[in-house]
Protein backbone atom coordinates (compact mmCIF):
# COMPACT_ATOMS: atom_id res chain seq x y z
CA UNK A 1 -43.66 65.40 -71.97
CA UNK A 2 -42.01 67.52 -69.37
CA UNK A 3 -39.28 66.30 -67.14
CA UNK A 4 -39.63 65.31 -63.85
CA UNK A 5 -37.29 67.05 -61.21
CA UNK A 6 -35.84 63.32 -60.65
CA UNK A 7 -35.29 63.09 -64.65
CA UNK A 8 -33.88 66.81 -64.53
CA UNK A 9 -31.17 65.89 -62.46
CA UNK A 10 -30.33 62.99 -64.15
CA UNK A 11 -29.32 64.86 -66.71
CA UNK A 12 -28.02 67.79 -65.11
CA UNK A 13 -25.34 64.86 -63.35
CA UNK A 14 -25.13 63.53 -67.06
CA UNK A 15 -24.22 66.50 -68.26
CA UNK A 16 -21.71 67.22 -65.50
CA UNK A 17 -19.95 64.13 -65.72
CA UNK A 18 -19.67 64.55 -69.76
CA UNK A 19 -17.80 67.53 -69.12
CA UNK A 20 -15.99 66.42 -66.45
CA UNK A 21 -14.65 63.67 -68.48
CA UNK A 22 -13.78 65.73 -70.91
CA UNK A 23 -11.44 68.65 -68.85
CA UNK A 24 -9.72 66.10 -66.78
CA UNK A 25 -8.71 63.86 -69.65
CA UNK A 26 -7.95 66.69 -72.04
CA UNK A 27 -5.80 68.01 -68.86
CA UNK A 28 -4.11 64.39 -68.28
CA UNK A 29 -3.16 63.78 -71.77
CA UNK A 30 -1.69 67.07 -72.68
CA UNK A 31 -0.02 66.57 -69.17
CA UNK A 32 1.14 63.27 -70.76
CA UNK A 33 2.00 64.45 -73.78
CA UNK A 34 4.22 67.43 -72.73
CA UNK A 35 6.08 64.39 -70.33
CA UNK A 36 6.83 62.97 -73.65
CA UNK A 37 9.17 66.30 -73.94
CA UNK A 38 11.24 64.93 -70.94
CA UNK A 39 13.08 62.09 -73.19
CA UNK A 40 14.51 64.41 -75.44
CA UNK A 41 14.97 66.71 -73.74
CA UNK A 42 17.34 64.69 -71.81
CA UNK A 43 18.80 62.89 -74.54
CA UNK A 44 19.72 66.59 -76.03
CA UNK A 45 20.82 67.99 -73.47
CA UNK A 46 23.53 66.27 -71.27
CA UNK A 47 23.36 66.35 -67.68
CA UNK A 48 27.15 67.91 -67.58
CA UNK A 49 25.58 70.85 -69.82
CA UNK A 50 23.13 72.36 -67.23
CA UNK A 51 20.65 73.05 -70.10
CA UNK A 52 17.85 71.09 -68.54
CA UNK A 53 18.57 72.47 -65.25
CA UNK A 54 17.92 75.92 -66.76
CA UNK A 55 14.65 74.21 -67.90
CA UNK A 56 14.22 73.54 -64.48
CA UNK A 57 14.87 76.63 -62.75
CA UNK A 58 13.13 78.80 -65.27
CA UNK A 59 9.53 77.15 -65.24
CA UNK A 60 9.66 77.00 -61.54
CA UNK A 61 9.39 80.60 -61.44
CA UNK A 62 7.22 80.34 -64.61
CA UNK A 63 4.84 78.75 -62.69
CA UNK A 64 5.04 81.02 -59.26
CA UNK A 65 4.39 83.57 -61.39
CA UNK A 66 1.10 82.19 -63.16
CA UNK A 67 -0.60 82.16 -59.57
CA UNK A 68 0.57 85.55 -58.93
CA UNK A 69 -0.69 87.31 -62.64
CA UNK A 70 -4.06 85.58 -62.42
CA UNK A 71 -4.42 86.52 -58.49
CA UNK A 72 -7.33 84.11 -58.42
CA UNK A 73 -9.41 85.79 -61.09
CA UNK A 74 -10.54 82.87 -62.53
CA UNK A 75 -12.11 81.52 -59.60
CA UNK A 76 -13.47 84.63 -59.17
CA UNK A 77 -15.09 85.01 -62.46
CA UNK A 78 -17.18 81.86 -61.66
CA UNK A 79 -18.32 83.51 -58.62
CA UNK A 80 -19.47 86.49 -59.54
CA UNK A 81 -20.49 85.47 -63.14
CA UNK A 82 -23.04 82.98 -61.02
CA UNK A 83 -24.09 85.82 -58.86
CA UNK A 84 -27.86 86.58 -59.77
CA UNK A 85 -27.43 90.34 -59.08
CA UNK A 86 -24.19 90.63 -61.42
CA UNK A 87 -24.32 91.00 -64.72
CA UNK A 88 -22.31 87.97 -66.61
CA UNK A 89 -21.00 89.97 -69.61
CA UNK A 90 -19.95 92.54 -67.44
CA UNK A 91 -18.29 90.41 -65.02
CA UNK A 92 -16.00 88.45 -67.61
CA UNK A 93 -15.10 91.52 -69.73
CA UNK A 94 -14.39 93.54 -66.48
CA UNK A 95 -12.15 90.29 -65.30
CA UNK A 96 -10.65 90.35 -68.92
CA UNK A 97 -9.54 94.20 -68.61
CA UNK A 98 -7.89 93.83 -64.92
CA UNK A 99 -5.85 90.84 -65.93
CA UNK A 100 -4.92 91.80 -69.60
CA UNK A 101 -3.92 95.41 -68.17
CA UNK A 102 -1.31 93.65 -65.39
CA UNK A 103 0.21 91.26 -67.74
CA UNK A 104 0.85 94.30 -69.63
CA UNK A 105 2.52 95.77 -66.94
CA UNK A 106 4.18 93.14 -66.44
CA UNK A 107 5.96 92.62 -69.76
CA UNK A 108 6.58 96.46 -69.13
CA UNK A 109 8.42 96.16 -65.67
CA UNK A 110 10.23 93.17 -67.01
CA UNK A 111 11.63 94.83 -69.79
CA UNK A 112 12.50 97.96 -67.61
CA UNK A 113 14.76 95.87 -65.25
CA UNK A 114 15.40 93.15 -66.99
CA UNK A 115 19.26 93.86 -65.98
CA UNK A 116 19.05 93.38 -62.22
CA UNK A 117 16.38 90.29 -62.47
CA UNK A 118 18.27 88.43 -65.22
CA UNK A 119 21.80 88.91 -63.06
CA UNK A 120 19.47 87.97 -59.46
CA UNK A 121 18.07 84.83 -61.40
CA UNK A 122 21.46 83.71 -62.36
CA UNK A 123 21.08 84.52 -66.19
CA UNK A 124 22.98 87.91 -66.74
CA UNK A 125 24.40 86.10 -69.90
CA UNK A 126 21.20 85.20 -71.20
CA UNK A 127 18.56 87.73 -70.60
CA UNK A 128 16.90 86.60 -73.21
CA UNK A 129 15.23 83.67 -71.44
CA UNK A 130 14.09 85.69 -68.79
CA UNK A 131 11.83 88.32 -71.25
CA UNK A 132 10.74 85.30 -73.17
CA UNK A 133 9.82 83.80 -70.24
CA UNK A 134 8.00 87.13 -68.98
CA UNK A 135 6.01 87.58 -71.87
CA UNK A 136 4.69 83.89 -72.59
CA UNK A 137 3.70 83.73 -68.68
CA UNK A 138 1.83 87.04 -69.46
CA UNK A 139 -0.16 85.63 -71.96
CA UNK A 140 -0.76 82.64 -70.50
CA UNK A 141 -2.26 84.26 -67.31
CA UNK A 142 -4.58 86.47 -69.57
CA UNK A 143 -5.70 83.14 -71.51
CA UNK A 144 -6.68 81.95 -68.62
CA UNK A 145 -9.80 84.29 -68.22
CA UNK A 146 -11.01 83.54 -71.73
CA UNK A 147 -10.31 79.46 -70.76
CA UNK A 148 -13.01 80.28 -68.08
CA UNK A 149 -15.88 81.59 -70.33
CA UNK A 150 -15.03 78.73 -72.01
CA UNK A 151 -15.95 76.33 -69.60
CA UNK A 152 -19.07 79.02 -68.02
CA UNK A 153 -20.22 78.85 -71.66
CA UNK A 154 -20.30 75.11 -70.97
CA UNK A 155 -18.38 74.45 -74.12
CA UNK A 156 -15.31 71.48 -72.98
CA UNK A 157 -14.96 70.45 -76.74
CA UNK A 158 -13.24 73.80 -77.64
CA UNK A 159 -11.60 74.20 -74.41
CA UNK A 160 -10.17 70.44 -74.56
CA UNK A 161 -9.28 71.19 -78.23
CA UNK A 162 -6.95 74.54 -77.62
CA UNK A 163 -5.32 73.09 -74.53
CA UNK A 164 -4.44 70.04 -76.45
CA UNK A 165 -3.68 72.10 -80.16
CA UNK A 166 -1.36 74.08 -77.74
CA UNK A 167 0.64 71.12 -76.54
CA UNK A 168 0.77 69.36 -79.55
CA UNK A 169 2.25 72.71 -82.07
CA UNK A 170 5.02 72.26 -78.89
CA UNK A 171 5.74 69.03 -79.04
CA UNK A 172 6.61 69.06 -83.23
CA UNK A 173 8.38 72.60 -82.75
CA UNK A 174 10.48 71.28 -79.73
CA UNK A 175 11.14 68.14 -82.15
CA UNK A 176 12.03 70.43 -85.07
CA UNK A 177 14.61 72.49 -82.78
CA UNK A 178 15.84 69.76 -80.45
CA UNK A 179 16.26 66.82 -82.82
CA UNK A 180 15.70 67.35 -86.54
CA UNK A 181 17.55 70.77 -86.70
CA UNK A 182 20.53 69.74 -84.92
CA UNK A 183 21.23 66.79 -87.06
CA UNK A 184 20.91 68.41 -90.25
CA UNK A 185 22.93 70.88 -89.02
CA UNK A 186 25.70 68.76 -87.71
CA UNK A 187 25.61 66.83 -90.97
CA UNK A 188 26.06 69.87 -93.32
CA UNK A 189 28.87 71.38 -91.05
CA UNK A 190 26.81 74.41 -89.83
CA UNK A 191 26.34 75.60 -93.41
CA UNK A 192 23.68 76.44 -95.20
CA UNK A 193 19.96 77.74 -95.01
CA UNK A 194 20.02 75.57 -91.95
CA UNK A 195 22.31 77.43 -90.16
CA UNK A 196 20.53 80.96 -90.95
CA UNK A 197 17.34 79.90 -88.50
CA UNK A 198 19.29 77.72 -85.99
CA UNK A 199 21.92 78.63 -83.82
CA UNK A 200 23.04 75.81 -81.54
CA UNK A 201 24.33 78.03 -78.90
CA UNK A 202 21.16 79.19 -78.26
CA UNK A 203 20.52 75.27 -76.47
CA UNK A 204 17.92 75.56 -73.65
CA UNK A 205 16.55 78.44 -75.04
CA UNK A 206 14.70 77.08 -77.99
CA UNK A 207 12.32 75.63 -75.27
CA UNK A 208 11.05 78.77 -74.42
CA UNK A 209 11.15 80.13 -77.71
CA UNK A 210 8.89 77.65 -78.96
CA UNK A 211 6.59 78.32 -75.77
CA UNK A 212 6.68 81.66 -76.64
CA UNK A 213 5.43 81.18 -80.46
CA UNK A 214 2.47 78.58 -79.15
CA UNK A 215 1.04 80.99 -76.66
CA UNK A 216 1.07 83.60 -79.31
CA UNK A 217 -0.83 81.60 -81.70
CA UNK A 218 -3.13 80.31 -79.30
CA UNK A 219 -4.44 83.56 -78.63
CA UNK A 220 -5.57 84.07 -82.29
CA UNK A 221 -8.32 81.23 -81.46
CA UNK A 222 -10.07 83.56 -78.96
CA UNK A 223 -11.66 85.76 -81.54
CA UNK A 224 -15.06 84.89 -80.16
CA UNK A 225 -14.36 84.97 -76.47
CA UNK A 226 -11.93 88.58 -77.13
CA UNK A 227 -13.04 90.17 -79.96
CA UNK A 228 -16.51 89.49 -80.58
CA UNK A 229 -17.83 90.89 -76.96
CA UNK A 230 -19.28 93.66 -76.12
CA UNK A 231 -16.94 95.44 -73.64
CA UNK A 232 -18.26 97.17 -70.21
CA UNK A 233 -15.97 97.79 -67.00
CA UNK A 234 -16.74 97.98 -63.59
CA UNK A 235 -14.66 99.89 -60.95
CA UNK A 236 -17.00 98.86 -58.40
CA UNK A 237 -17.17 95.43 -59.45
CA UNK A 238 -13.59 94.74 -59.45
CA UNK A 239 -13.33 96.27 -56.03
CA UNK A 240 -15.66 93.65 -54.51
CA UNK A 241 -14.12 90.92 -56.93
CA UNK A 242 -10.32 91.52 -55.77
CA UNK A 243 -11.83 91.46 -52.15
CA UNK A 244 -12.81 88.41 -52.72
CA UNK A 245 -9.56 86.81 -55.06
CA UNK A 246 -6.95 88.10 -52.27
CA UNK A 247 -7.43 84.46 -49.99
CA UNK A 248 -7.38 82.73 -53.43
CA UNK A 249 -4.12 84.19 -54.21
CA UNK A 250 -2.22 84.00 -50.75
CA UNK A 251 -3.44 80.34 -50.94
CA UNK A 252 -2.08 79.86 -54.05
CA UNK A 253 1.00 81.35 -54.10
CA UNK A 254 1.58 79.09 -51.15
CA UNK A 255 0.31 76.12 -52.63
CA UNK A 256 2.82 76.74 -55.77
CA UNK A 257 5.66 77.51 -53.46
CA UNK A 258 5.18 74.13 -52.23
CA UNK A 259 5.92 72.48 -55.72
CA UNK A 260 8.16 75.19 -56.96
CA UNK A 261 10.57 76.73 -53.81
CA UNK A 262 13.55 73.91 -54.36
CA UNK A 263 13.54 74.33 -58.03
CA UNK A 264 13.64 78.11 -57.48
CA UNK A 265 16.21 78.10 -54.30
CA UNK A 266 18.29 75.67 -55.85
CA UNK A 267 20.61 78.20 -57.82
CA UNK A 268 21.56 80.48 -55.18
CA UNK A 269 21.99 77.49 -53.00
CA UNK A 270 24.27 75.92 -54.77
CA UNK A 271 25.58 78.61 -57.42
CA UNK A 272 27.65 77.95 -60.30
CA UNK A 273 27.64 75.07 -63.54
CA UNK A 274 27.24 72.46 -60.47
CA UNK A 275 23.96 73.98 -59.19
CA UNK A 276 22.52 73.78 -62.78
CA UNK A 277 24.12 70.48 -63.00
CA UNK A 278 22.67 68.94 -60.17
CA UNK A 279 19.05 71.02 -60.75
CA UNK A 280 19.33 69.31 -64.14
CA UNK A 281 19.18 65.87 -62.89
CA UNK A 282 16.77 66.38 -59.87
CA UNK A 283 14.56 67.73 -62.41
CA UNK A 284 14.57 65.08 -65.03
CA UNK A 285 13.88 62.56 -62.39
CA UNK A 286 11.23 64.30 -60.77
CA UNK A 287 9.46 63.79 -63.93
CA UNK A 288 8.93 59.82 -63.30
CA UNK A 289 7.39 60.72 -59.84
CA UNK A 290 5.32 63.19 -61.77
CA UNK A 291 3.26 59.87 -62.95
CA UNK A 292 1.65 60.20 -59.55
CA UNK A 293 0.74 64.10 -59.87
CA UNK A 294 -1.20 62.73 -62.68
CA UNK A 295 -3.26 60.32 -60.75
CA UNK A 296 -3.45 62.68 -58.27
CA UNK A 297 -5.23 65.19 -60.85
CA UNK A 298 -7.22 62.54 -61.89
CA UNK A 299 -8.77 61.60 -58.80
CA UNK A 300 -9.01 65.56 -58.15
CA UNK A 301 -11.41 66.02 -61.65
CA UNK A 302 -13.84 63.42 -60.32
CA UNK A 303 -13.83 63.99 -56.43
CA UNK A 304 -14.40 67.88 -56.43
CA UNK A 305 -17.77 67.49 -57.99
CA UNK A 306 -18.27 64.37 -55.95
CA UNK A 307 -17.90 66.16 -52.54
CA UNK A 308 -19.93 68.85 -53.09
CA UNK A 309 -22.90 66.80 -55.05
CA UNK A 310 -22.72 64.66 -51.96
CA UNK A 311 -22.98 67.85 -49.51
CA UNK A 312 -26.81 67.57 -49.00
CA UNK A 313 -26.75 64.18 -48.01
CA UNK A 314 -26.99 62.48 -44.52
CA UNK A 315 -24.12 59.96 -44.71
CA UNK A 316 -21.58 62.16 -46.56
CA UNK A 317 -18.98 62.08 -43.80
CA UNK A 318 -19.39 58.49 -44.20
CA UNK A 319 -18.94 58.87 -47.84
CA UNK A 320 -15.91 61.04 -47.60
CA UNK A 321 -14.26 58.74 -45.26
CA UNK A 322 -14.72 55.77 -47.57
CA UNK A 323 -13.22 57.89 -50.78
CA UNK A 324 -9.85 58.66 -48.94
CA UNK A 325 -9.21 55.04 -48.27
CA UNK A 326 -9.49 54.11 -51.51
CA UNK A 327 -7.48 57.42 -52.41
CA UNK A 328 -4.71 55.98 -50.15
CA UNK A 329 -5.10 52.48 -51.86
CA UNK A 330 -5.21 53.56 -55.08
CA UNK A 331 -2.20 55.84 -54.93
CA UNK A 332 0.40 53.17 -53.04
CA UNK A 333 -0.51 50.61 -55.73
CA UNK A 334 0.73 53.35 -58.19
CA UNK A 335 3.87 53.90 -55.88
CA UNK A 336 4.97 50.33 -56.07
CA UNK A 337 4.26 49.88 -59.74
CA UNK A 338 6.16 52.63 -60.51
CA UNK A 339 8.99 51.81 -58.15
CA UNK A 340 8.85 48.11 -58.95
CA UNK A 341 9.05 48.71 -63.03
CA UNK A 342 12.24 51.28 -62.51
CA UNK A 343 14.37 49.38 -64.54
CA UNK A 344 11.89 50.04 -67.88
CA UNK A 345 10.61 53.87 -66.43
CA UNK A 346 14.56 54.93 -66.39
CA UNK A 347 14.76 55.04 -70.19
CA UNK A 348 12.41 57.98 -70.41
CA UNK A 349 15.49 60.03 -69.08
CA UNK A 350 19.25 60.15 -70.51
CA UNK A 351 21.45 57.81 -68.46
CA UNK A 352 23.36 60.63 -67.28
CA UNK A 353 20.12 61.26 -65.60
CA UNK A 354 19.92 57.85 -64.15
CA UNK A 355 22.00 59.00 -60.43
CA UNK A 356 19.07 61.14 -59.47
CA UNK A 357 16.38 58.06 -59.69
CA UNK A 358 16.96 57.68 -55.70
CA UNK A 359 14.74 60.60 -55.35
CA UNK A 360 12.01 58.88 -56.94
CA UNK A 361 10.54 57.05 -54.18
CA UNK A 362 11.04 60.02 -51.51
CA UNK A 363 8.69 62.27 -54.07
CA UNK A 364 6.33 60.18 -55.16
CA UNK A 365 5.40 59.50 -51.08
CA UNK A 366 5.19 63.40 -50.80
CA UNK A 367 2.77 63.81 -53.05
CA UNK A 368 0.68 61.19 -51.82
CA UNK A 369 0.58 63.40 -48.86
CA UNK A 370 -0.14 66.47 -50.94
CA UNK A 371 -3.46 64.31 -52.48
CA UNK A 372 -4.39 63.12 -48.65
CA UNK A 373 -3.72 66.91 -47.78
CA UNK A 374 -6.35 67.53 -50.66
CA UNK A 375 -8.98 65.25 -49.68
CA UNK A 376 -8.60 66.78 -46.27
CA UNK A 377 -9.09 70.20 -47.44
CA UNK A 378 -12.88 69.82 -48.36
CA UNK A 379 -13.65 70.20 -44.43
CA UNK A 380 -12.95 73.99 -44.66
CA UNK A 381 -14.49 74.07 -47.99
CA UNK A 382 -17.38 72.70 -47.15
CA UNK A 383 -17.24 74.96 -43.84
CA UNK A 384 -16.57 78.25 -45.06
CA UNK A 385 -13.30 78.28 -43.42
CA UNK A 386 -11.09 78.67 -46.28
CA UNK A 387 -8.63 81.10 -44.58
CA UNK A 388 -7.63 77.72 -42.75
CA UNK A 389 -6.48 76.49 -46.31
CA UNK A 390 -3.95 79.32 -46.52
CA UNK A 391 -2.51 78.81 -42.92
CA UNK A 392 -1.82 75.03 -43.49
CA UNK A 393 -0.26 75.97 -47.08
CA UNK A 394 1.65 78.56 -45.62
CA UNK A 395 2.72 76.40 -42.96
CA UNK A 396 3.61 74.00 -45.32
CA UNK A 397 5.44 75.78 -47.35
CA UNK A 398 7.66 77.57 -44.41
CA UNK A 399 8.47 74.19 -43.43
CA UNK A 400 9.91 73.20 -46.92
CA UNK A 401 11.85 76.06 -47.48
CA UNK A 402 13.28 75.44 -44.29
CA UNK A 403 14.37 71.86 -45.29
CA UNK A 404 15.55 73.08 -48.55
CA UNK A 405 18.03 76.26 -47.17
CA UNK A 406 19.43 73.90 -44.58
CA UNK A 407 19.57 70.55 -46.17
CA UNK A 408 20.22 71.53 -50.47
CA UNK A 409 23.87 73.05 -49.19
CA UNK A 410 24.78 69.86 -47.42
CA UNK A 411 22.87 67.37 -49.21
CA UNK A 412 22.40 68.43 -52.63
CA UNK A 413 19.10 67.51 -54.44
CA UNK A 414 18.19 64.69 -52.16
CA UNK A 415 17.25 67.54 -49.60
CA UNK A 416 14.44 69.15 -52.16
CA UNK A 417 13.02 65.58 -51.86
CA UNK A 418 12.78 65.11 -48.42
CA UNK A 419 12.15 69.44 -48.18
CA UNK A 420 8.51 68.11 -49.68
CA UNK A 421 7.82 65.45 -47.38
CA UNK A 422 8.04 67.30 -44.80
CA UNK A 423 6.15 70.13 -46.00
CA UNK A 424 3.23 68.12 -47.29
CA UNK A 425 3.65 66.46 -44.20
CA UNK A 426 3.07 69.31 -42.03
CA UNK A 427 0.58 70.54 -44.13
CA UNK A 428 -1.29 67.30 -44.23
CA UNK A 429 -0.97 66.51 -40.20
CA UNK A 430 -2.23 70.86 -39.15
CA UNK A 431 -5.04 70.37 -41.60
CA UNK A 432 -6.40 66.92 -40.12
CA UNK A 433 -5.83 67.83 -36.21
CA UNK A 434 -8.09 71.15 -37.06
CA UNK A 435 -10.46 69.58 -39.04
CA UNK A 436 -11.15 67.39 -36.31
CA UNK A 437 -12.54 70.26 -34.14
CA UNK A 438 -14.52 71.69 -36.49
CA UNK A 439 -15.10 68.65 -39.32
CA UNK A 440 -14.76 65.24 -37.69
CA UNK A 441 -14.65 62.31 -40.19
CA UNK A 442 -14.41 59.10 -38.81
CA UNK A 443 -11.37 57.82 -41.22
CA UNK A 444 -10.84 54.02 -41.27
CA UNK A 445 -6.69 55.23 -39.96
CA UNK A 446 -6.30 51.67 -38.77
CA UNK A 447 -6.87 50.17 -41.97
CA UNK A 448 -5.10 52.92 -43.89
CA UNK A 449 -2.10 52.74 -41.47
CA UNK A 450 -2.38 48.77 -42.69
CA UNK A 451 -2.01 49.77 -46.29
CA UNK A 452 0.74 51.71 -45.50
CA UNK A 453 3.22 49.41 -43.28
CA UNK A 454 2.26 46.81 -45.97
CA UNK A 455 3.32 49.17 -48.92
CA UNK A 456 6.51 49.74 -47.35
CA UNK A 457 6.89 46.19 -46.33
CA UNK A 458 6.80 45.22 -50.59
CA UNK A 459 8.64 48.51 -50.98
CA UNK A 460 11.97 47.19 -48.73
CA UNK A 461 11.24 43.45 -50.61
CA UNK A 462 12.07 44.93 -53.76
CA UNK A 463 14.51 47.30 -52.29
CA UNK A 464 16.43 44.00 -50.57
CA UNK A 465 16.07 41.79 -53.18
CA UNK A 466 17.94 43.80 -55.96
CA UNK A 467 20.57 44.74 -53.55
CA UNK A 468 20.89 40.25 -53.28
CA UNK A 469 19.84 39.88 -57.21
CA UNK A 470 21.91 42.16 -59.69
CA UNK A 471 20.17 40.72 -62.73
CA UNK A 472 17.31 43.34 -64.05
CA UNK A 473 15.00 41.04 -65.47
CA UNK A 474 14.84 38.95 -62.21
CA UNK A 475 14.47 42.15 -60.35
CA UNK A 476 11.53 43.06 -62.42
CA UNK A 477 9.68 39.79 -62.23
CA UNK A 478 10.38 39.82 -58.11
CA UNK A 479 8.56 43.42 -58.03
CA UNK A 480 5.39 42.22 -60.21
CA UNK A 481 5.27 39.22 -57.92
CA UNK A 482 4.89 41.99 -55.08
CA UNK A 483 2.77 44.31 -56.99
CA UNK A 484 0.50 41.22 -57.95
CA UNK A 485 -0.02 40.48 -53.72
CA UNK A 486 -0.54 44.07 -52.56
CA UNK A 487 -3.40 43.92 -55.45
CA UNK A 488 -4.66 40.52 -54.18
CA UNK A 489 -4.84 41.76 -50.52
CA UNK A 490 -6.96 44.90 -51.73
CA UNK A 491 -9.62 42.76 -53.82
CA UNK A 492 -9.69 40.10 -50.92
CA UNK A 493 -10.37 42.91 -48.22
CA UNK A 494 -11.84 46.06 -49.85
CA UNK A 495 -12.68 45.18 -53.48
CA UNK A 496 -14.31 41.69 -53.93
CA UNK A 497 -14.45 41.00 -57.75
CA UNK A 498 -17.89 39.81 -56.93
CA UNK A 499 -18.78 43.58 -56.21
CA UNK A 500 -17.41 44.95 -60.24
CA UNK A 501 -19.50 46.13 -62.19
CA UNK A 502 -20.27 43.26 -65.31
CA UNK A 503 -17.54 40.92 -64.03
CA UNK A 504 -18.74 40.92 -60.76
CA UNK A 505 -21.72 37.96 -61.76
CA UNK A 506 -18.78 35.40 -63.01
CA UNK A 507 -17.79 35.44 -59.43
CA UNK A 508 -20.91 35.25 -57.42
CA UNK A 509 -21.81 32.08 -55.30
């Protein structure tokens, strides 16, 4: 019996959702397992050291220059690949040739001058790091283009499969050279087989060492997308695809800059063991405010698809409106859970860790900005304006850097915090003032501006009560009593229990 156009899209939006499901929580746990590195990473390397401070510094620029090798190729594979006057094949192996050939020049130039740009990064002692570092980010940009067939080819099970395989040989490695290593090495007094393939000088380094070695390996699983193809290349076709990937890039390399520019700045601003020092800690406790970046991501695997499924259809600004509320209430219950169970989230870091917690709070409300600034950006999306998206990011981002050259010398790491407020803040205020011209949505601001004042309100509870209460445990069953009300004002307003799905009939009149 052939399906009906109704039944069709049923399962097309099956389908989509399946795989949807399946990217964003492959992307979330290996995100969540790789956060399991922060502990010991922390607990091996003390904050006096610097070593995690290196880890810091280095990945910042690791992950500038990911946005910068790929130059928004893979978006523009999907583009053209869905182009009915391009050939697919041709498309991906032609994408596959431009970005393999500048991560080889990369590596190249790299190795060329790896004098001045290991002595300009701060690492003239250890070079190594720096052409580790170069070559793992080169093949992890040209992964990326075989990543996308993956998901063209419509097959998530592999791609979910090699992103978590790759995070998983890096968490055992990281254990074997962080914690097993050492300790057999300490107990046999550096003697020994042990001490012929570990070196504990080398400290921060085995990090990227062991990226190094899982990127490698990863690679070998791409037979099928890299060796098994046959190969054609387009000059003409990469002429019209870099015309289109140059917005994608500027736009991205501002968008990274964003999350990346304090990390980065941080070592010429404040040079020296102290500016590794400090990095160190800012760093590790960054990582706890990272628990919103994942809910951010979250909401971002489900939404995109969302929006533009609910493009065709009358009430979508209504729609829209409706989704950022609950975007807004969903993230500031996350912000007071997280600030409110402090006293258990701390132990994921080394106590010498434990003075940079304050910044906690201040990053965790900048990148609730950075998600509103997200849900905002669908209006030039959905407009064809997407140069806009590049002006507010660059805005953004001039604005944090700003903050962070002025305020890191005088302030230390508390700056980089506020550095992101502001420029998410910017970023997040340009991009709703235009989008009112050309996009209005009629938000709900009055009742978001309620959650808000009463999510601070809880906030400065908890905040006042354990500077009154010194006892933890007190402290912790004062915050759930908050946490509990905020929740209870959001089902009594804007989620009646009534309204759930299969628990909703046990509270019906």
């Amino acid at each position: 019996m052939p399906l009906t156009n109704k039944h069709k899209q049923m399962a097309n939006l099956k389908s989509l959702a399946k795989d949807t499901a399946i990217y964003g929580l492959s992307s979330i746990v290996g995100r969540f397992l790789n956060y399991l590195l922060v502990p010991l990473y922390t607990a091996k390397l003390s904050a006096a050291s610097g070593g995690y401070g290196v880890i810091t510094n280095v990945y910042a620029y690791t992950a500038l220059l990911m946005v910068i090798l790929t130059y928004g190729m893979e978006t523009t594979f999907f583009r053209f690949a869905n182009k009915e006057e391009e050939n697919p094949q041709t498309v991906y192996t032609t994408t596959l040739i431009s970005v393999g050939f500048t991560s080889l020049m990369f590596i190249a130039l790299v190795l060329l001058f790896i004098n001045p740009i290991s002595a300009f990064m701060g690492y003239a002692d250890h070079q190594s790091y720096i052409w580790v570092m170069a070559i793992t980010v080169a093949i992890d940009a040209f992964q990326c283009i075989p990543f996308a067939y993956l998901r063209y080819k419509k097959r998530p099970i592999k791609f979910a499969a090699l992103k978590l395989l790759n995070i998983f040989m890096a968490i055992v490695l990281n254990i074997v050279f962080f914690l097993i290593l050492p300790n057999i090495y300490e107990a046999n007094g550096g003697t020994g087989f042990i001490s012929a393939i570990y070196d504990p000088t080398v400290g921060a380094g085995y990090a990227f060492y062991v990226n190094l070695f899982c990127s490698a390996i990863l690679t070998f699983f791409f037979w099928r997308e890299l060796v098994a193809q046959k190969y054609s290349f387009s000059k003409a076709l990469l002429r019209r695809m870099l015309s289109y990937s140059w917005p994608i890039l500027v736009l991205g390399i501002a968008g990274i800059l964003n999350q990346t520019a304090d990390k980065m700045l941080f070592r010429h601003l404040v040079p020296g063991e102290e500016g590794k020092v400090q990095l160190g800690i800012y760093g590790a406790a960054v990582k706890i405010a990272m628990i919103m970046a994942m809910i951010t991501q979250a909401f971002r695997y489900a939404y995109e698809p969302f929006v533009f499924g609910k493009q065709a259809e009358k009430d979508n600004r209504a729609t829209y409106a409706k989704a950022m509320k609950y975007f807004l209430i969903f993230t500031l219950l996350a912000f007071l859970l997280v600030v409110g169970n402090m006293e258990i989230l701390k132990h994921l870091i080394g106590s010498d860790y434990w003075p940079g917690l304050k910044v906690v709070p201040v990053v965790m409300a900048a990148e609730i900005m950075m998600g509103i600034y997200f849900n905002l950006s669908f209006w030039y999306k959905l407009t064809d304006r997407t140069i806009w998206g590049a002006w507010f990011s660059g805005l953004g981002c001039l604005v944090l850097i700003g903050v962070n050259v002025w305020g890191i010398p005088r302030y230390g790491y508390m700056a980089c915090a506020w550095a992101g407020v502001a420029g998410y803040g910017t970023a997040m205020v340009t991009s709703y003032l235009v989008g009112c011209k050309y996009y209005p949505i009629d938000y709900p601001l009055k009742s978001m501006a309620a959650y808000v004042l009463l999510a601070a309100f809880f906030y400065a509870l908890m905040q006042g009560f354990a500077a009154y209460c010194p006892n933890a445990w007190l402290q912790l069953g004062f915050n759930e009593v908050c946490v509990v009300l905020f929740a209870a004002h959001i089902v009594y307003h804007d989620l009646p229990l009534r309204q759930l799905p299969v628990v909703g009939r046990f509270f019906k009149k």
